[in-house]
C-alpha atoms as a PDB file:
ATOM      1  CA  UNK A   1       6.190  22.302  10.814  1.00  0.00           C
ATOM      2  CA  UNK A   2       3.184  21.490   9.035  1.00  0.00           C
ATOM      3  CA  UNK A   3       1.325  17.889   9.399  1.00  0.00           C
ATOM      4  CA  UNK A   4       2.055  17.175   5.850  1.00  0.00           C
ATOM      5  CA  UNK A   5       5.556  18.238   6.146  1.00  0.00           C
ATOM      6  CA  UNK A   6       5.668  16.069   9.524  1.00  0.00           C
ATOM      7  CA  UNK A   7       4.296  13.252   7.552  1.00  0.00           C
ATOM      8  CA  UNK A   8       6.155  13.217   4.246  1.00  0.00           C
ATOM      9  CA  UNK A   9       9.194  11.227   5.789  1.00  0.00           C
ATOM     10  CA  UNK A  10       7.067   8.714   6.755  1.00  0.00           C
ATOM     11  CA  UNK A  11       5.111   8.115   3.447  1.00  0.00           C
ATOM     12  CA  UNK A  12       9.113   8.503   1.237  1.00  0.00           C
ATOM     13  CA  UNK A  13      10.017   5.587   3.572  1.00  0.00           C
ATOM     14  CA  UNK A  14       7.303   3.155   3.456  1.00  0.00           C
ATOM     15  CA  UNK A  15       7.070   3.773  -0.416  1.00  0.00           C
ATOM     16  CA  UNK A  16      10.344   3.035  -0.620  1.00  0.00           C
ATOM     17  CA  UNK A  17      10.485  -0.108   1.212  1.00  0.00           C
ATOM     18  CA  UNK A  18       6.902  -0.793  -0.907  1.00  0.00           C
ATOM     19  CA  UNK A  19       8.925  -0.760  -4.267  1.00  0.00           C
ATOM     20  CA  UNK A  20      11.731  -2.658  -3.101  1.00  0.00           C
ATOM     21  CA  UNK A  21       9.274  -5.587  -2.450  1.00  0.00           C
ATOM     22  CA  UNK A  22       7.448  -5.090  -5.090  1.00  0.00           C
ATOM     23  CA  UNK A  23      10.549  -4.899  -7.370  1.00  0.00           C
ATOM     24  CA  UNK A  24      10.945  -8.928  -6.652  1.00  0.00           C
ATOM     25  CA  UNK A  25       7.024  -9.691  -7.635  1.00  0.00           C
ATOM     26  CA  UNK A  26       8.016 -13.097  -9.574  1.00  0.00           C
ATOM     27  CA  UNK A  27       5.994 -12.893 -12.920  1.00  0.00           C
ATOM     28  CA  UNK A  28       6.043 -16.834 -13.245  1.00  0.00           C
ATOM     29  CA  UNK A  29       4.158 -17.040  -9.717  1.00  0.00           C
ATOM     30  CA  UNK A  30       1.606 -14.454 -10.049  1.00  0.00           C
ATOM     31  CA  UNK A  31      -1.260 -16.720  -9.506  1.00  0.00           C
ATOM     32  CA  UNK A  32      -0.094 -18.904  -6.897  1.00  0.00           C
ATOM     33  CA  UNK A  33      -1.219 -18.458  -3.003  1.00  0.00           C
ATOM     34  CA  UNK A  34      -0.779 -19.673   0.092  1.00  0.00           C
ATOM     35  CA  UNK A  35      -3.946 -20.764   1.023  1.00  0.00           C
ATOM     36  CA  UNK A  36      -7.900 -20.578  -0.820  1.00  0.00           C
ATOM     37  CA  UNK A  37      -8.663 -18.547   1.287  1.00  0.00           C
ATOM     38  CA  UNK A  38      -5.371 -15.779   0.599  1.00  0.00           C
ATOM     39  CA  UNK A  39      -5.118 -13.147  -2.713  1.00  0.00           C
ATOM     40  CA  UNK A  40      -2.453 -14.605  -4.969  1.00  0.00           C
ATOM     41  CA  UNK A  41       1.060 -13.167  -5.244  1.00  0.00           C
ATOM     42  CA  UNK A  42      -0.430 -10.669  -8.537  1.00  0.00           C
ATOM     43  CA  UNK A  43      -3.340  -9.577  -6.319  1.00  0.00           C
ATOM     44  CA  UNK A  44      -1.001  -8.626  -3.405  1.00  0.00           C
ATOM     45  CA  UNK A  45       1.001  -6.780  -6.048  1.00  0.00           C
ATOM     46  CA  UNK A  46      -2.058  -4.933  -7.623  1.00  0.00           C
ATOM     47  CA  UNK A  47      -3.485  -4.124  -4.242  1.00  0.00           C
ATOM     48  CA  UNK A  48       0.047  -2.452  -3.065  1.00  0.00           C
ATOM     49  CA  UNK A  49       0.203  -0.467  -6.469  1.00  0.00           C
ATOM     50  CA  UNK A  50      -2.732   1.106  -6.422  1.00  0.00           C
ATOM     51  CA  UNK A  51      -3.290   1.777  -2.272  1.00  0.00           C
ATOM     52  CA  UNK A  52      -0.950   4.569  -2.364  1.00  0.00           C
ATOM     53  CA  UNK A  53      -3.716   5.783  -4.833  1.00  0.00           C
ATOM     54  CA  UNK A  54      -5.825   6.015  -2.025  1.00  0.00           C
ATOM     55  CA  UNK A  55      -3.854   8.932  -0.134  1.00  0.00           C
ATOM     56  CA  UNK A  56      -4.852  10.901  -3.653  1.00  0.00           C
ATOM     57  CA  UNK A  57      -8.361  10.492  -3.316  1.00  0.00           C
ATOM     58  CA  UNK A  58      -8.431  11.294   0.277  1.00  0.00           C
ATOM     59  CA  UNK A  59      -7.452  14.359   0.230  1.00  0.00           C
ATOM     60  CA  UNK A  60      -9.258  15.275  -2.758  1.00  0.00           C
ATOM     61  CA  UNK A  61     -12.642  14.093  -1.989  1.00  0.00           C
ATOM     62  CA  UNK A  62     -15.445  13.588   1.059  1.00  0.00           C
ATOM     63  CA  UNK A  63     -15.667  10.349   1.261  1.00  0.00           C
ATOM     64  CA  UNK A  64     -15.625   7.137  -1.285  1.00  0.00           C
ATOM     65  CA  UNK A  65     -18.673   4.452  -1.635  1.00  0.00           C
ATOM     66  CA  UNK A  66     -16.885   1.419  -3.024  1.00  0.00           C
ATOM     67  CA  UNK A  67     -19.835  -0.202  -2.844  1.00  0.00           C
ATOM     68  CA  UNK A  68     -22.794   1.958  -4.502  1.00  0.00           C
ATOM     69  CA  UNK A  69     -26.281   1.028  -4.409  1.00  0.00           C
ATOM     70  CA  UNK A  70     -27.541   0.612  -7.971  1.00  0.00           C
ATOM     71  CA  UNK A  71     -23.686   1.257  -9.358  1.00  0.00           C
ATOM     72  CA  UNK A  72     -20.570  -0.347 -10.343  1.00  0.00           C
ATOM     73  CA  UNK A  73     -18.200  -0.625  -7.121  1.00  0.00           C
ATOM     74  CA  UNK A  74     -14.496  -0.142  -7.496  1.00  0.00           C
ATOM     75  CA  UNK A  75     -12.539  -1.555 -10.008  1.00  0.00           C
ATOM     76  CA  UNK A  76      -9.001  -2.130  -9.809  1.00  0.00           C
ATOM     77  CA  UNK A  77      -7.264  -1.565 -13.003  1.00  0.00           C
ATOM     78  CA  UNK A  78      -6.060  -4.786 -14.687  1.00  0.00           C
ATOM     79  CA  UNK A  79      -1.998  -5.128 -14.332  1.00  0.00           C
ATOM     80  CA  UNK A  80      -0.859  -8.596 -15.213  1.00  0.00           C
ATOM     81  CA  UNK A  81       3.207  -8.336 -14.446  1.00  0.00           C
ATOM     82  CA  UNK A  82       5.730  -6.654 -12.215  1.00  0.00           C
ATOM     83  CA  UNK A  83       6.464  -4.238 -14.798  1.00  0.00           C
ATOM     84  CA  UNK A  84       3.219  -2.656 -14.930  1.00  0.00           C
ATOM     85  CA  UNK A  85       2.374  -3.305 -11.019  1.00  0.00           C
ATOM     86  CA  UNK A  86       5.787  -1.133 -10.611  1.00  0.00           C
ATOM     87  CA  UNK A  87       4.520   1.260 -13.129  1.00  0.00           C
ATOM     88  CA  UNK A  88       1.246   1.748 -11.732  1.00  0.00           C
ATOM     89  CA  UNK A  89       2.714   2.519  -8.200  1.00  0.00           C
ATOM     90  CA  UNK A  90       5.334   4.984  -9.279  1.00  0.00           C
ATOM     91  CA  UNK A  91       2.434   6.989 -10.438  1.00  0.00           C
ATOM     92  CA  UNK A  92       0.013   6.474  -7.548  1.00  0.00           C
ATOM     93  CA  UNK A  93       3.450   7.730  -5.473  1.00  0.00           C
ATOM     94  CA  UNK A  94       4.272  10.652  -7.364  1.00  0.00           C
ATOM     95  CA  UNK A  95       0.708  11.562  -7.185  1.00  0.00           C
ATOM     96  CA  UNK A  96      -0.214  10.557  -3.723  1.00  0.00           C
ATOM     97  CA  UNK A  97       3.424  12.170  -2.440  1.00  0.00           C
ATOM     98  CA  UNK A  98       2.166  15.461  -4.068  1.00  0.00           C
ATOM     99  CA  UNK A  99      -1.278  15.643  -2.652  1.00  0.00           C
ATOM    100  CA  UNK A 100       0.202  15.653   0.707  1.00  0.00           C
ATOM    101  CA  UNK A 101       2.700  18.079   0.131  1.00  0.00           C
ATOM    102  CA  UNK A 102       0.304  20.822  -0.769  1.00  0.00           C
ATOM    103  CA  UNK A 103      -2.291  19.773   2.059  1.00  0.00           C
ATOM    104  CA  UNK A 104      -3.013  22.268   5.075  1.00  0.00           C
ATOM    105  CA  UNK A 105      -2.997  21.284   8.271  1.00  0.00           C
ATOM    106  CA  UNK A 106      -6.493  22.013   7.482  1.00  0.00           C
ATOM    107  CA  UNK A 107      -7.403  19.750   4.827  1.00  0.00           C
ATOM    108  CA  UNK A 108      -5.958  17.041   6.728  1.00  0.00           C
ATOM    109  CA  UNK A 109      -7.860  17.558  10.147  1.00  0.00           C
ATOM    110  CA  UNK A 110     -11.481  17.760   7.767  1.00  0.00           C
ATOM    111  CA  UNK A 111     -13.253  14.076   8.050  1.00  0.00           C
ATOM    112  CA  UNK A 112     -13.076  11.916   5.864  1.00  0.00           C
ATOM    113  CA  UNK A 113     -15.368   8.999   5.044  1.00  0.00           C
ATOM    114  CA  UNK A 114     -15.634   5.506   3.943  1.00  0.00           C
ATOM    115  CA  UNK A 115     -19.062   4.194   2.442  1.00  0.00           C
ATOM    116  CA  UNK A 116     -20.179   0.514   1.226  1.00  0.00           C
ATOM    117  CA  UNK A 117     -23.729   0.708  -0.232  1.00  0.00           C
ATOM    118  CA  UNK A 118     -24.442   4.275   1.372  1.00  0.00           C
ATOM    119  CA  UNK A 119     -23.656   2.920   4.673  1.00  0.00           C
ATOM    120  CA  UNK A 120     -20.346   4.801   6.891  1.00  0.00           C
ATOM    121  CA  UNK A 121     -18.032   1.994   7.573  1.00  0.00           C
ATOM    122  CA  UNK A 122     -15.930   4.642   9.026  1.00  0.00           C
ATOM    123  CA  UNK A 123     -15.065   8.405   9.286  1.00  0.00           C
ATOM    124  CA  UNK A 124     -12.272  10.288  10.641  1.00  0.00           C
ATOM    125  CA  UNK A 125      -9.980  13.294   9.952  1.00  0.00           C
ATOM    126  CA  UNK A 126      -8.022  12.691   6.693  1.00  0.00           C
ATOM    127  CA  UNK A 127      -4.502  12.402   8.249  1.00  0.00           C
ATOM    128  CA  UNK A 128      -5.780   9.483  10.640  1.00  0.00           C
ATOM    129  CA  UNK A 129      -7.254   7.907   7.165  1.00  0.00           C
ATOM    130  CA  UNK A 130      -3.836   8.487   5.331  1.00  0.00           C
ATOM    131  CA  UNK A 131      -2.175   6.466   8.546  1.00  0.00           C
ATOM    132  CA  UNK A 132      -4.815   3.825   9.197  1.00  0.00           C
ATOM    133  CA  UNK A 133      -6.251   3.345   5.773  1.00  0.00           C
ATOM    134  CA  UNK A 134      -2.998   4.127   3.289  1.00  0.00           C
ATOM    135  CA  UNK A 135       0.255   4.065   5.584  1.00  0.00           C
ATOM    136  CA  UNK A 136      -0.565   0.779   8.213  1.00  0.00           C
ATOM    137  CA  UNK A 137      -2.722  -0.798   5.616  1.00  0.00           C
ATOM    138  CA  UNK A 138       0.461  -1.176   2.717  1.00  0.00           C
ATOM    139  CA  UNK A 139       2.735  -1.712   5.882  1.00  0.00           C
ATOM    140  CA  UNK A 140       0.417  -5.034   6.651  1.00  0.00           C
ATOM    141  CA  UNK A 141       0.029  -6.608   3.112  1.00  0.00           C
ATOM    142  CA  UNK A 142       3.356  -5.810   2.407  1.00  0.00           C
ATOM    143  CA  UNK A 143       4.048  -8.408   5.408  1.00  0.00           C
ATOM    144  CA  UNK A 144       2.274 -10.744   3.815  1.00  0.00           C
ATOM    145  CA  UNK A 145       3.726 -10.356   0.106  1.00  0.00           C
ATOM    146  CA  UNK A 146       7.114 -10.832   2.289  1.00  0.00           C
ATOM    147  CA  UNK A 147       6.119 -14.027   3.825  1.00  0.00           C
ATOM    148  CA  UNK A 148       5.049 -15.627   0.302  1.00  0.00           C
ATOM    149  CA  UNK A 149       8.490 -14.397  -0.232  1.00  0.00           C
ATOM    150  CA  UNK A 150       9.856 -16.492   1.995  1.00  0.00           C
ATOM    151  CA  UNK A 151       7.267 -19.866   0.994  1.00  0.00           C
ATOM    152  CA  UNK A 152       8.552 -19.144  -2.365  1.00  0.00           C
ATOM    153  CA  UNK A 153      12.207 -18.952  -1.175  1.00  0.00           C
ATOM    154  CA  UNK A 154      12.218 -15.371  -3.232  1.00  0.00           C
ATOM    155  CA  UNK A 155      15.038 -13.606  -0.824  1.00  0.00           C
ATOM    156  CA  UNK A 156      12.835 -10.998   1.576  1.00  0.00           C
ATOM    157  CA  UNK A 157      14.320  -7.260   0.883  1.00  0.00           C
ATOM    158  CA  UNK A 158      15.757  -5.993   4.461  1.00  0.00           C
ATOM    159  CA  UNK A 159      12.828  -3.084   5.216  1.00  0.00           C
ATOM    160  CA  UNK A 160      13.608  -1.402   8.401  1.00  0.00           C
ATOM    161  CA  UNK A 161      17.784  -3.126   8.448  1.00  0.00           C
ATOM    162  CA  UNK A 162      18.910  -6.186   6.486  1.00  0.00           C
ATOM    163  CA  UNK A 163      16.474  -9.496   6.342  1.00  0.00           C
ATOM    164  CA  UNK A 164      17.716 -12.666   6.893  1.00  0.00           C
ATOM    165  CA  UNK A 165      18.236 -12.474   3.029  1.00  0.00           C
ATOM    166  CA  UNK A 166      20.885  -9.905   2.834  1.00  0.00           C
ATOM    167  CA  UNK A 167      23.131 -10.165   6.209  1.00  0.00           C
ATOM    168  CA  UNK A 168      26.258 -12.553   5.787  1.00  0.00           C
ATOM    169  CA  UNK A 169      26.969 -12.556   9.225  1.00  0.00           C
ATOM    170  CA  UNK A 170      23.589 -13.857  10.764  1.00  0.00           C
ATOM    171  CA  UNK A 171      24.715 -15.309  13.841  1.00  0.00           C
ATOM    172  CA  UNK A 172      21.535 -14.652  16.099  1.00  0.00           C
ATOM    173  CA  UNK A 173      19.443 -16.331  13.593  1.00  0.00           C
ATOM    174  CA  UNK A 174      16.861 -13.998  13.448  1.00  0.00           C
ATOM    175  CA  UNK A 175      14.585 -14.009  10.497  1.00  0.00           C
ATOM    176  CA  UNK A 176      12.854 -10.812   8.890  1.00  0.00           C
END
C-alpha cells in the first residue's frame, strides 16, 4: 500500500467530522469570541475551510513564504456565512483529497518548507507536513470551534462516538 493510499482514510475521516462542525457555524454569532485574545466563531470557520487547502499546495509546491519580504502575505479569501465557509471547504476537500491520491510515496517523502519573510520556520517531508501542518492542525481548532459550541449552548456534533449532545442515555456524564 502506498503512503497516500495509507493516508486517505485518515484525511475522509477528519474532513468528515470537519464538515459536520462546520455545518452548525451559527451565522447570527459569527463575530462573537470567547476571549480578546481568541479568533471569533467566522474566523474559526474561515480558517477550517480553507486549511484543507493547504494539503493542495503542499504537494504541489517547495515551500510557501506567507510572509514575503517586500510582498503581500497570505490572504484568506473573504467568506462571511456558513454557506460559503461550507462551500469553500468542499472544494479545498475535493481538491486536497485528490492531490493525495495521485502522490508517490515519493512526492510525499520530498521536504517541504515553511517560510515567514525568507526565514524557514520549518521543513520536513511533505507527508509529516500534511499530518502536523493540515491533519493535527484542523483536528485542534476544530476543538476549539467545539468548545464555543458548547459556551454558545450550539449542541457539539459526536466526532469520534456521540457527544454529550446526541446520546440519550448519558449516565456516566461524560462530556465531548
Amino acid at each position: 500500500m502506498s503512503i497516500a493510499q495509507s493516508i486517505l482514510p485518515e484525511f475522509d475521516q477528519e474532513m468528515a467530522n470537519t464538515r459536520k462542525t462546520l455545518e452548525r457555524l451559527p451565522d447570527d454569532k459569527w463575530n462573537w469570541k470567547l476571549h480578546e485574545k481568541c479568533g471569533t466563531v467566522g474566523w474559526y470557520g474561515l480558517h477550517l475551510a480553507t486549511m484543507p487547502g493547504w494539503a493542495t499546495m503542499t504537494l504541489n509546491t517547495e515551500n510557501f513564504d506567507y510572509a514575503p519580504v517586500g510582498g503581500s502575505g497570505y490572504q484568506p479569501p473573504k467568506l462571511e456565512n456558513r454557506q460559503q465557509i461550507l462551500a469553500e471547504f468542499d472544494k479545498n476537500v475535493a481538491e486536497a483529497r485528490a492531490a493525495i491520491a495521485k502522490a508517490s510515496d515519493a512526492d510525499l517523502m520530498k521536504d517541504w518548507s515553511l517560510l515567514a519573510g525568507g526565514k524557514t520556520i520549518f521543513a520536513m517531508p511533505r507527508v509529516a507536513c500534511l499530518r502536523g501542518m493540515v491533519f493535527n492542525h484542523i483536528i485542534h481548532h476544530r476543538g476549539q470551534l467545539t468548545m464555543y459550541y458548547r459556551v454558545l449552548g450550539i449542541p457539539v456534533p459526536g466526532l469520534y462516538g456521540p457527544s454529550a449532545d446526541e446520546t440519550q442515555a448519558n449516565s456516566a456524564g461524560s462530556a465531548s
